[in-house]
N, C-alpha and C. Protein backbone atom coordinates (compact mmCIF):
# COMPACT_ATOMS: atom_id res chain seq x y z
N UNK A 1 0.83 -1.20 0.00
CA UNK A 1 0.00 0.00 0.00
C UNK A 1 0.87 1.25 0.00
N UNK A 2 1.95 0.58 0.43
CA UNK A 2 2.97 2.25 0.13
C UNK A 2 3.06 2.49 1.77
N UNK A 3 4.42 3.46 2.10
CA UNK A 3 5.06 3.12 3.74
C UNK A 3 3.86 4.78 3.97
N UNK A 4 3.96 4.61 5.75
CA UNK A 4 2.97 5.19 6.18
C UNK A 4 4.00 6.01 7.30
N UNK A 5 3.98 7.05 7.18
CA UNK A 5 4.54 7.87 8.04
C UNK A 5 4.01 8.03 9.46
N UNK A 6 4.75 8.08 10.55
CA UNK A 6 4.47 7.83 12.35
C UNK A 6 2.99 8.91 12.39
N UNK A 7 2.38 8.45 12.96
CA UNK A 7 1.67 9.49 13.29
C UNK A 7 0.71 10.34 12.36
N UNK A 8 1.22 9.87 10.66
CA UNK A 8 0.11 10.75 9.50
C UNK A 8 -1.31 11.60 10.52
N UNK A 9 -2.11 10.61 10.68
CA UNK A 9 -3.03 10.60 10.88
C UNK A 9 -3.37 12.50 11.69
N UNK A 10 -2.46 12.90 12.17
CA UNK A 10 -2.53 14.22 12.98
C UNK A 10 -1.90 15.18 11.72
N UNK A 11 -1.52 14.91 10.87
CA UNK A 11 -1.29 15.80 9.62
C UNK A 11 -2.37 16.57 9.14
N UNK A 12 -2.49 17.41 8.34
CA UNK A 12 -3.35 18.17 7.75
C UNK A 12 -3.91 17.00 6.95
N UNK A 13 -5.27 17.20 6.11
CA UNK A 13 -5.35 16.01 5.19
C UNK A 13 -4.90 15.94 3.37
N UNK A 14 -4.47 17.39 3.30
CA UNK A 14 -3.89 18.05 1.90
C UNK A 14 -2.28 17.37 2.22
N UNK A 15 -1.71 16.97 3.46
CA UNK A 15 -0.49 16.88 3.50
C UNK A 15 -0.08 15.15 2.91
N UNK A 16 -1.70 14.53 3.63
CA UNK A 16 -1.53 12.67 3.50
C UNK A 16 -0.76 12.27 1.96
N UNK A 17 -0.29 11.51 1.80
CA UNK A 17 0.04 10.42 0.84
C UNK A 17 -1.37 9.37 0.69
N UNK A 18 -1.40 8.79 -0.67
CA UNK A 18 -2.63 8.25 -1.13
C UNK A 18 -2.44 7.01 -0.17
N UNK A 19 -1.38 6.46 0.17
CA UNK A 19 -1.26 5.30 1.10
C UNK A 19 -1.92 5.51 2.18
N UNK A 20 -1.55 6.87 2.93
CA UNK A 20 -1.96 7.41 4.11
C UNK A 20 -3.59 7.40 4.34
N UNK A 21 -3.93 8.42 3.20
CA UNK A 21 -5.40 8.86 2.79
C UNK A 21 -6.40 7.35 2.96
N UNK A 22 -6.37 6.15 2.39
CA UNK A 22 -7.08 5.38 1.93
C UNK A 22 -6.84 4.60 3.62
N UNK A 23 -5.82 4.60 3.99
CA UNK A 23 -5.04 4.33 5.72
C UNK A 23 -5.81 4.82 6.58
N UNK A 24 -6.34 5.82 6.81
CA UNK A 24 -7.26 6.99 7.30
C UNK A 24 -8.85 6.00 7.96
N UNK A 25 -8.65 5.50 6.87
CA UNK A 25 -10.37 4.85 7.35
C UNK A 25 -10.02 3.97 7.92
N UNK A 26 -11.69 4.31 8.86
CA UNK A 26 -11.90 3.19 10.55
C UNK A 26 -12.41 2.21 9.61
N UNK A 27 -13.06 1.75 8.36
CA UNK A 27 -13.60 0.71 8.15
C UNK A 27 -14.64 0.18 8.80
N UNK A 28 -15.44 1.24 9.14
CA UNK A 28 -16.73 1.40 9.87
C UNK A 28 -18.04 0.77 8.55
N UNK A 29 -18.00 1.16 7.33
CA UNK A 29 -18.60 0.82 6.82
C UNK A 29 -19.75 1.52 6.34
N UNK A 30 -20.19 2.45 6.70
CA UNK A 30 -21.28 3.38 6.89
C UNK A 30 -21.72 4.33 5.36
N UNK A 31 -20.22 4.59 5.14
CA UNK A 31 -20.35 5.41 3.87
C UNK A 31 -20.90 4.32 3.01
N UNK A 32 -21.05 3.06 2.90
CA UNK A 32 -21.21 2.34 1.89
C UNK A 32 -22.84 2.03 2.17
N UNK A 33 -23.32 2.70 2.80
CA UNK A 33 -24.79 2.45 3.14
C UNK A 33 -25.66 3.21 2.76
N UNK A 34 -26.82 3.29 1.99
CA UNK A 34 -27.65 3.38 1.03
C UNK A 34 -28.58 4.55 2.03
N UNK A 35 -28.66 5.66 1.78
CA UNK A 35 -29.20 7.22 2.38
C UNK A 35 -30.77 7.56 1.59
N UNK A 36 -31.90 8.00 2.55
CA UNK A 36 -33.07 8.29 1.35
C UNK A 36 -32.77 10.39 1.96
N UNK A 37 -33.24 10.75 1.03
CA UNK A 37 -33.41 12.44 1.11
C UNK A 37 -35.08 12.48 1.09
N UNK A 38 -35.06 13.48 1.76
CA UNK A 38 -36.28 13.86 1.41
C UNK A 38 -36.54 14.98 0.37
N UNK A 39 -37.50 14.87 -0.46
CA UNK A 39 -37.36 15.69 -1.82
C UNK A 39 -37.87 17.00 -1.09
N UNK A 40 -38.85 17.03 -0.18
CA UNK A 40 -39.11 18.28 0.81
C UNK A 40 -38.23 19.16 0.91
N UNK A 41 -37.48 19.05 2.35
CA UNK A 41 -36.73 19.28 2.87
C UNK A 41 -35.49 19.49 2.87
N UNK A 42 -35.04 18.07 2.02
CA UNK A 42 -33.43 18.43 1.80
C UNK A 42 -32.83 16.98 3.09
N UNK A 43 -33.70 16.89 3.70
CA UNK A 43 -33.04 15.87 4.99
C UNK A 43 -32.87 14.55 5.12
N UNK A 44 -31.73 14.02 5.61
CA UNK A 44 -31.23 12.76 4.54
C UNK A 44 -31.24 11.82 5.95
N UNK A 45 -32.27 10.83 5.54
CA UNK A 45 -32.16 9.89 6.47
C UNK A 45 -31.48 8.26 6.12
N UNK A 46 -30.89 7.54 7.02
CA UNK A 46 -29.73 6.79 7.20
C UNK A 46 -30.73 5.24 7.14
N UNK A 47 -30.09 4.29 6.20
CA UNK A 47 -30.98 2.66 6.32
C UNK A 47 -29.61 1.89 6.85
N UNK A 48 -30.02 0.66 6.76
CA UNK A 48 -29.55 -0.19 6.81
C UNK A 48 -29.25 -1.53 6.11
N UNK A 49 -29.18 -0.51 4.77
CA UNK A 49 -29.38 -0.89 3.45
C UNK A 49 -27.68 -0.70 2.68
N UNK A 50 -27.28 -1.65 3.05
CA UNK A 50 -25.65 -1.61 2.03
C UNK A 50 -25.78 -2.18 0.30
N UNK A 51 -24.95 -1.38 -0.26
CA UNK A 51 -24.42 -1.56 -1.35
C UNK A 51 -23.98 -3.31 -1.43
N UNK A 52 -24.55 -3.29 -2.89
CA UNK A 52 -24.12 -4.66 -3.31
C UNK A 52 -22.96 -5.41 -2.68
N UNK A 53 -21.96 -4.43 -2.88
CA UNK A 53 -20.71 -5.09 -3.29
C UNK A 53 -20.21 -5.09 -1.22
N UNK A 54 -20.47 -4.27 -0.44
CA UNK A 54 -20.19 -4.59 0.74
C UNK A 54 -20.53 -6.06 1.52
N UNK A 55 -19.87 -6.12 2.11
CA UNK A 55 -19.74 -7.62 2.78
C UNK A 55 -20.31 -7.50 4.09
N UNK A 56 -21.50 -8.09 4.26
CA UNK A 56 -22.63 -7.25 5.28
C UNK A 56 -22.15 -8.04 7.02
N UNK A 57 -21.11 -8.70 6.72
CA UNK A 57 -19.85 -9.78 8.37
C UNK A 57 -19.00 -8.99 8.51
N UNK A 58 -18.51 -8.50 7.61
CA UNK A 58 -17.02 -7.79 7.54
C UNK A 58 -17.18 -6.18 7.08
N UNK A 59 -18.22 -5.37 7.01
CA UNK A 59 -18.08 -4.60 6.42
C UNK A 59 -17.09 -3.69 5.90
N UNK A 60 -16.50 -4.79 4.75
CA UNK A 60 -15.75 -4.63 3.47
C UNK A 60 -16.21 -4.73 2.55
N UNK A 61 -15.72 -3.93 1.22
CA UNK A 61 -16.33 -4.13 0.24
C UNK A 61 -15.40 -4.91 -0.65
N UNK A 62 -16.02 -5.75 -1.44
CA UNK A 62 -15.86 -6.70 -1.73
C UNK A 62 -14.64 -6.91 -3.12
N UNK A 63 -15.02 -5.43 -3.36
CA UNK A 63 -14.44 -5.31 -5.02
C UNK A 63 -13.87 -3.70 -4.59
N UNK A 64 -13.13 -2.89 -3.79
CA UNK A 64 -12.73 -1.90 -3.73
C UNK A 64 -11.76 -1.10 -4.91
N UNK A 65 -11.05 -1.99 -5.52
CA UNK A 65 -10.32 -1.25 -6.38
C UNK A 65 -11.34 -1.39 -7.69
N UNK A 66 -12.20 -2.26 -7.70
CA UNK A 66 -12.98 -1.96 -8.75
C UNK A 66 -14.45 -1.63 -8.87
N UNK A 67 -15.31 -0.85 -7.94
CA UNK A 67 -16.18 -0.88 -7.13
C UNK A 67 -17.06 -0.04 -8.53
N UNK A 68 -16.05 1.16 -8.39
CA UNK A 68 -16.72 1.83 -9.73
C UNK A 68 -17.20 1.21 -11.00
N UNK A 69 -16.81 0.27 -11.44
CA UNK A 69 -17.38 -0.16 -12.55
C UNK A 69 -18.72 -0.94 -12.56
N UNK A 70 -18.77 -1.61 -10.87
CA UNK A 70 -20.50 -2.23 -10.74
C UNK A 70 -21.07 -1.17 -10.29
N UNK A 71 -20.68 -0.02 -9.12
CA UNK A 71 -21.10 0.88 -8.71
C UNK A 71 -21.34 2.27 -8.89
N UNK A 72 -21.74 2.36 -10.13
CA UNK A 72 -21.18 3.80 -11.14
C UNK A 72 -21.35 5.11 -10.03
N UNK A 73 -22.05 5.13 -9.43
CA UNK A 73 -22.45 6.21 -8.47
C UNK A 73 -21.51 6.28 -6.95
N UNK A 74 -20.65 4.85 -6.86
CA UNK A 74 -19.87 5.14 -5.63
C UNK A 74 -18.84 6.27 -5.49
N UNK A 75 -19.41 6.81 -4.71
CA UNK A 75 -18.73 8.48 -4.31
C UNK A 75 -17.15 7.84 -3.65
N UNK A 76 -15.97 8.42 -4.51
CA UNK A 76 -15.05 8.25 -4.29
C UNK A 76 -14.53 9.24 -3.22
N UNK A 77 -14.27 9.27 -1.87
CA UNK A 77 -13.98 10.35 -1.13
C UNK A 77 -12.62 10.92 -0.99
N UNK A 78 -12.85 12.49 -1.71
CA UNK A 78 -11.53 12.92 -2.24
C UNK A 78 -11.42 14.03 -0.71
N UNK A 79 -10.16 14.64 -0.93
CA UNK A 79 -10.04 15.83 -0.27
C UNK A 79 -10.61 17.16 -0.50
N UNK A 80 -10.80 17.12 -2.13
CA UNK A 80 -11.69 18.64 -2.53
C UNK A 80 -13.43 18.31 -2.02
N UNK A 81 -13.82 17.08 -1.72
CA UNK A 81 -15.07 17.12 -1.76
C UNK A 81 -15.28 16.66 0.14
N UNK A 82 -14.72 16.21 1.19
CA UNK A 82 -14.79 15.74 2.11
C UNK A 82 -15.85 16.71 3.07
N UNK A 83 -15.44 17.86 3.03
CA UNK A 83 -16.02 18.73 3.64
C UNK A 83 -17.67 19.06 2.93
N UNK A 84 -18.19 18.75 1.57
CA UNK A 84 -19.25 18.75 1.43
C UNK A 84 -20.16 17.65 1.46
N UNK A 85 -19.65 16.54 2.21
CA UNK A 85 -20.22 15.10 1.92
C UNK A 85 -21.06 15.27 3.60
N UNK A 86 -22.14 16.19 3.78
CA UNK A 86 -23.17 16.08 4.73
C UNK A 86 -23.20 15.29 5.62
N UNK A 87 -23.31 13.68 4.47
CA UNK A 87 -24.07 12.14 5.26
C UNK A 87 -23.00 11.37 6.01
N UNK A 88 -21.96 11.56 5.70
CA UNK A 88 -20.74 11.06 6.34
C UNK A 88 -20.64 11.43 7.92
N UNK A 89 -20.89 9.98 8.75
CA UNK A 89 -20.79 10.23 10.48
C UNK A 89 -20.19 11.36 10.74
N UNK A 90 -20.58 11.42 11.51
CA UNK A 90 -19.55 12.42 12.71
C UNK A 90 -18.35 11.70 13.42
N UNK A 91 -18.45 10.34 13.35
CA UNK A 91 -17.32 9.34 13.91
C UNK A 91 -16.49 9.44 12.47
N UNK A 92 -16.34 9.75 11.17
CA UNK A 92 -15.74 9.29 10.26
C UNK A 92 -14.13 10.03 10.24
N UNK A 93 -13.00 9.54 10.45
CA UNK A 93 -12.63 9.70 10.36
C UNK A 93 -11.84 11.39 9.75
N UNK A 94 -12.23 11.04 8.04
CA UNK A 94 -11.81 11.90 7.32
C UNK A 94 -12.71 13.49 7.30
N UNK A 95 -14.18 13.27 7.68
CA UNK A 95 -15.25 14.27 8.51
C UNK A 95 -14.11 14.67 9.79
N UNK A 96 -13.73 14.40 10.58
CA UNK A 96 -13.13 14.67 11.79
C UNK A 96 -11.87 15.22 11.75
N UNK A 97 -11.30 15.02 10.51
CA UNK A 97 -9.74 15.90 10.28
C UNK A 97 -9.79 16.85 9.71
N UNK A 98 -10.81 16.90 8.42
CA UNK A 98 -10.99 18.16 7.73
C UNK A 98 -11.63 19.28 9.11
N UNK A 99 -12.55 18.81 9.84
CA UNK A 99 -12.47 19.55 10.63
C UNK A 99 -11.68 20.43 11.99
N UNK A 100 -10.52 19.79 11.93
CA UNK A 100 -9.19 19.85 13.08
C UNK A 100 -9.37 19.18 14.36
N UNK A 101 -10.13 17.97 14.13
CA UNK A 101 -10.37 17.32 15.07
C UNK A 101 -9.49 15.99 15.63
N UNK A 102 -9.55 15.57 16.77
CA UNK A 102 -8.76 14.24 16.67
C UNK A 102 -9.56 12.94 16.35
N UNK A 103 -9.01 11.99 16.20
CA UNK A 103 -9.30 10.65 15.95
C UNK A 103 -10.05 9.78 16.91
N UNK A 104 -11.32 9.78 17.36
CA UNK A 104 -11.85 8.92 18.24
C UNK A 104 -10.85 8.04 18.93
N UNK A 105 -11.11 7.83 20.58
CA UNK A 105 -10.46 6.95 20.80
C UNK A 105 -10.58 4.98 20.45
N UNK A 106 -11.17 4.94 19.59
CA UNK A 106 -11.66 3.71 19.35
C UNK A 106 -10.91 3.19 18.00
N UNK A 107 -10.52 4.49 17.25
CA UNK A 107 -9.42 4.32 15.64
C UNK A 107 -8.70 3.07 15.96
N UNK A 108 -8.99 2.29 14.97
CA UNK A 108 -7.47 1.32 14.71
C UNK A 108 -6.26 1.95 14.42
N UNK A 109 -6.31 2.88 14.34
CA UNK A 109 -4.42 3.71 14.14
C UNK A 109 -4.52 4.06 15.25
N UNK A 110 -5.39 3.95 16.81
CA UNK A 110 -4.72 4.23 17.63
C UNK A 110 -4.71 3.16 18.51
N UNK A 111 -5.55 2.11 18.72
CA UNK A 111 -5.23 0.81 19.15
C UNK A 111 -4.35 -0.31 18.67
N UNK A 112 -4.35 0.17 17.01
CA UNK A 112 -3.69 -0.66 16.64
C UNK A 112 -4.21 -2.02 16.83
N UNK A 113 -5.59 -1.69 16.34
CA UNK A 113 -6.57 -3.11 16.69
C UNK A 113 -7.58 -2.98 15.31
N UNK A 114 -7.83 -3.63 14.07
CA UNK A 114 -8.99 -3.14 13.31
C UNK A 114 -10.42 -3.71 13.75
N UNK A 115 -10.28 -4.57 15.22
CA UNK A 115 -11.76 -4.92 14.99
C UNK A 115 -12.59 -3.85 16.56
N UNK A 116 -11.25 -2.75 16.74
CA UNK A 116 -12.04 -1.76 17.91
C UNK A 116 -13.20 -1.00 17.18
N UNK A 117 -13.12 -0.73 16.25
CA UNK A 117 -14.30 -0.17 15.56
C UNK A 117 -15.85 -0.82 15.88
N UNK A 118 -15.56 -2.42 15.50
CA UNK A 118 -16.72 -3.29 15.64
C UNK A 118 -17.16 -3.01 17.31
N UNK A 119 -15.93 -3.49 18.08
CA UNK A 119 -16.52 -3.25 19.79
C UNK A 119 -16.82 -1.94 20.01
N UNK A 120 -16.48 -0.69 19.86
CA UNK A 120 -16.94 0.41 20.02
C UNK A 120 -18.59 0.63 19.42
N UNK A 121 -18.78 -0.24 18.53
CA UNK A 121 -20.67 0.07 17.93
C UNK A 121 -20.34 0.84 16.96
N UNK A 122 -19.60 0.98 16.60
CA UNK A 122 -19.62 2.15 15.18
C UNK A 122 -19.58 1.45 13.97
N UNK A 123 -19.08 0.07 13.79
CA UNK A 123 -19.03 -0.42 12.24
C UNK A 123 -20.83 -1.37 11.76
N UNK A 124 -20.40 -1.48 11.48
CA UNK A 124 -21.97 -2.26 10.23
C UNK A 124 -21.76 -3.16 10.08
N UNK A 125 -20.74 -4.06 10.67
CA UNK A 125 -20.58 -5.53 10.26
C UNK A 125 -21.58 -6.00 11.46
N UNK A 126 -22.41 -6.93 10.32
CA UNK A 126 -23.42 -7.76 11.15
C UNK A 126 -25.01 -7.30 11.76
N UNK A 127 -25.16 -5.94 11.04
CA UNK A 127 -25.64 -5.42 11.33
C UNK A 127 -27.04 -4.18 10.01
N UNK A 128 -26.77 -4.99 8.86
CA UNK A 128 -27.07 -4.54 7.72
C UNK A 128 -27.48 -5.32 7.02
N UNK A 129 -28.30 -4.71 5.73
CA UNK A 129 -29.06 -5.94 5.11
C UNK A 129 -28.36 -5.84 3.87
N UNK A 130 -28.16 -6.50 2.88
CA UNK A 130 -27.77 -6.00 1.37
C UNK A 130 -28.68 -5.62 0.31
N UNK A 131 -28.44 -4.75 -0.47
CA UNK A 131 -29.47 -3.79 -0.99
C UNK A 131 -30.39 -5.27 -2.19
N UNK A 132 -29.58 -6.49 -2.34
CA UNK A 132 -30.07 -7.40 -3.14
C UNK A 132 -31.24 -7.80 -2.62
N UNK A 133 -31.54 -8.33 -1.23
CA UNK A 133 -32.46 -8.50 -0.20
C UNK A 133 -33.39 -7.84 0.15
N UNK A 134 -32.82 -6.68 0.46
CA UNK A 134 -33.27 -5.47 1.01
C UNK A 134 -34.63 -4.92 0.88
N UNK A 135 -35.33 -5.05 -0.30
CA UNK A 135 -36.74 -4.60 -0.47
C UNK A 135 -36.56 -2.88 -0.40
N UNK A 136 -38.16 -2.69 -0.20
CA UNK A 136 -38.18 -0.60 -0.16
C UNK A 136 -36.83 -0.15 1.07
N UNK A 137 -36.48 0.92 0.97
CA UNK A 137 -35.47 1.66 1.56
C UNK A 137 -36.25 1.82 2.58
N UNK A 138 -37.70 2.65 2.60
CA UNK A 138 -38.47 3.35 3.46
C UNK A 138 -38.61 2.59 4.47
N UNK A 139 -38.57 0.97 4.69
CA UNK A 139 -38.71 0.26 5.64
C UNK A 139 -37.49 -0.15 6.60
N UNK A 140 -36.12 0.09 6.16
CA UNK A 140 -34.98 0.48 6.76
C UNK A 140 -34.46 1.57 7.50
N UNK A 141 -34.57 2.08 7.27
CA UNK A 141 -34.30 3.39 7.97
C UNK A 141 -34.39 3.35 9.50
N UNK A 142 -32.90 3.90 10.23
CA UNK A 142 -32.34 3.52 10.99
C UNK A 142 -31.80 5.25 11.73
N UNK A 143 -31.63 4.87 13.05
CA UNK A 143 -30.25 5.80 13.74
C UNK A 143 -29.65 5.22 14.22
N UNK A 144 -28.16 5.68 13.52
CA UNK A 144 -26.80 4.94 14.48
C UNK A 144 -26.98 5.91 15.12
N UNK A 145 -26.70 5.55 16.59
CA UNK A 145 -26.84 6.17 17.76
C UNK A 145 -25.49 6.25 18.25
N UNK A 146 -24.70 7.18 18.82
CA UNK A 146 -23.54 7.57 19.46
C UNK A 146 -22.95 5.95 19.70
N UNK A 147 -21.20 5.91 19.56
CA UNK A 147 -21.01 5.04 19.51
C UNK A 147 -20.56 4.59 21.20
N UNK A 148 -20.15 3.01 21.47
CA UNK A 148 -19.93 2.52 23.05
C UNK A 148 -19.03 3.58 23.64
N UNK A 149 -18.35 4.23 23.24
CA UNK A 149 -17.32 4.64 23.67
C UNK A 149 -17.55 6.58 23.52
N UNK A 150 -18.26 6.92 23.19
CA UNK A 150 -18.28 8.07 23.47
C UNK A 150 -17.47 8.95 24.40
N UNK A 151 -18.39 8.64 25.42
CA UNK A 151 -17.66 8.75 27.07
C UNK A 151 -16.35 9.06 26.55
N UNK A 152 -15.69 8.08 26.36
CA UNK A 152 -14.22 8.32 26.24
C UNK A 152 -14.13 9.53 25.22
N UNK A 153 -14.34 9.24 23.98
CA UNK A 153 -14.13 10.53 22.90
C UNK A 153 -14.67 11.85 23.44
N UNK A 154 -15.69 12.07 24.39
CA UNK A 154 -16.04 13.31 24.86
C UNK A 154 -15.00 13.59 25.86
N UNK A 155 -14.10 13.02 26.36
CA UNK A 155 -13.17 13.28 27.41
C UNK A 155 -12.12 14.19 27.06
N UNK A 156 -12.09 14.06 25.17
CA UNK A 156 -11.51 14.82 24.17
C UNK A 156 -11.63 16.35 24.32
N UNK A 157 -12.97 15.88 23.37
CA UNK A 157 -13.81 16.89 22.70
C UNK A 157 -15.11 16.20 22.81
N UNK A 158 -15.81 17.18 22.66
CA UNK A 158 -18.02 16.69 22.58
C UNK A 158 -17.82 15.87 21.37
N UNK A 159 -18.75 15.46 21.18
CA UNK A 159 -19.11 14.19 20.22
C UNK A 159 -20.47 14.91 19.63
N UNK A 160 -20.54 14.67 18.31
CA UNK A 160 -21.44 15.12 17.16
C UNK A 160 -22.41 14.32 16.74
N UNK A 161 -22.94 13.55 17.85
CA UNK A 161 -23.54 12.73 17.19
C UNK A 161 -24.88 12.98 16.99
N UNK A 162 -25.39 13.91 16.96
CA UNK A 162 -27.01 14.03 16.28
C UNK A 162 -26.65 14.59 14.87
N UNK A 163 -25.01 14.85 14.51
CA UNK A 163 -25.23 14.55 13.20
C UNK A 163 -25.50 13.96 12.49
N UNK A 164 -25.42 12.71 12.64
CA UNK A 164 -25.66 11.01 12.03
C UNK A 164 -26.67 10.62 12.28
N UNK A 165 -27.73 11.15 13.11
CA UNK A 165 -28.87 10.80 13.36
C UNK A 165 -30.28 11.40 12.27
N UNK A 166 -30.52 11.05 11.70
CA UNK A 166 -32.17 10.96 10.89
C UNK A 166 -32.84 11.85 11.94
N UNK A 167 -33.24 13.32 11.16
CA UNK A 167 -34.31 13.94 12.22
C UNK A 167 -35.82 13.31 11.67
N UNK A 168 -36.68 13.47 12.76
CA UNK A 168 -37.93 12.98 12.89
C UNK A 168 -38.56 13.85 11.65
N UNK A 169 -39.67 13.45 10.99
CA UNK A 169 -40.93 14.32 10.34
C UNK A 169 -40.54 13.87 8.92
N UNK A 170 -40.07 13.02 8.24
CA UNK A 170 -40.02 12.38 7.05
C UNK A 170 -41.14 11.93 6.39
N UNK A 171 -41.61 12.65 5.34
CA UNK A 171 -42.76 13.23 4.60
C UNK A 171 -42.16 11.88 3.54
N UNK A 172 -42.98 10.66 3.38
CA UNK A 172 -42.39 9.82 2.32
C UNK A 172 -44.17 9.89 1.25
């Protein structure tokens, strides 16, 4: 994947290396999960509805370097666009640096563990349906709710989590 410099992760995110950048993710899984808007409002509520190609045990996707070609619409998350991507947690990593924030204490770059994500409540493995299965969206729809570990990440800084949360009054 290419060598990873001590510590990247506290860098600016214009500074990362593509090794670094793609390094960055908790592998939470979330971005790969299927969002309804409301044509109203503008307000984007959260299912539990993954993309084909995610692996609904492991939330991995299955075909990453080639995702785009089954997934024509998978939003590739760049640095010019990070800061306008709304639906993206408040736990997400790359949401949390563009903003000058630190890294949850639950990051695998800081345990040096990739399945703290899963024990903290923040990933989607095991916990999602696949969009093949899946039926209407409208019957999915979900709030990830602040993850186990908050507590700790607020010991930081406050935690954002009614960003990720679906507000009530969804006009379908």
């Amino acid at each position: 994947m290419g060598e990873l410099r001590d510590q990247f992760w506290e860098l600016p995110l214009a500074q990362l290396t593509r090794a670094e950048w793609e390094a960055l993710c908790d592998g939470c899984g979330r971005c790969c999960l299927h969002k309804i808007e409301d044509e109203d409002t503008g307000e984007i509520a959260d299912t539990n509805v993954a993309c084909k190609l995610l692996n609904t045990d492991t939330a991995c996707c299955s075909d990453y370097r080639n995702r785009k070609a089954f997934v024509p619409d998978c939003l590739r998350l760049t640095l010019a666009i990070v800061e306008d991507v709304e639906w993206l947690p408040s736990t997400c990593a790359y949401r949390r640096r563009a903003a000058g924030r630190q890294l949850p204490a639950w990051h695998p770059l800081l345990t040096g563990d990739p399945d703290s994500v899963k024990r903290a409540g923040v990933s989607v493995a095991g916990r999602v349906v696949s969009e093949t299965a899946a039926g209407p969206l409208e019957h999915h729809i979900v709030e990830w709710g602040p993850s186990r570990m908050a507590g700790i990440d607020a010991a930081n800084e406050p935690e954002d989590d009614d960003a990720e949360a679906p507000k009530a009054g969804f006009a379908w």
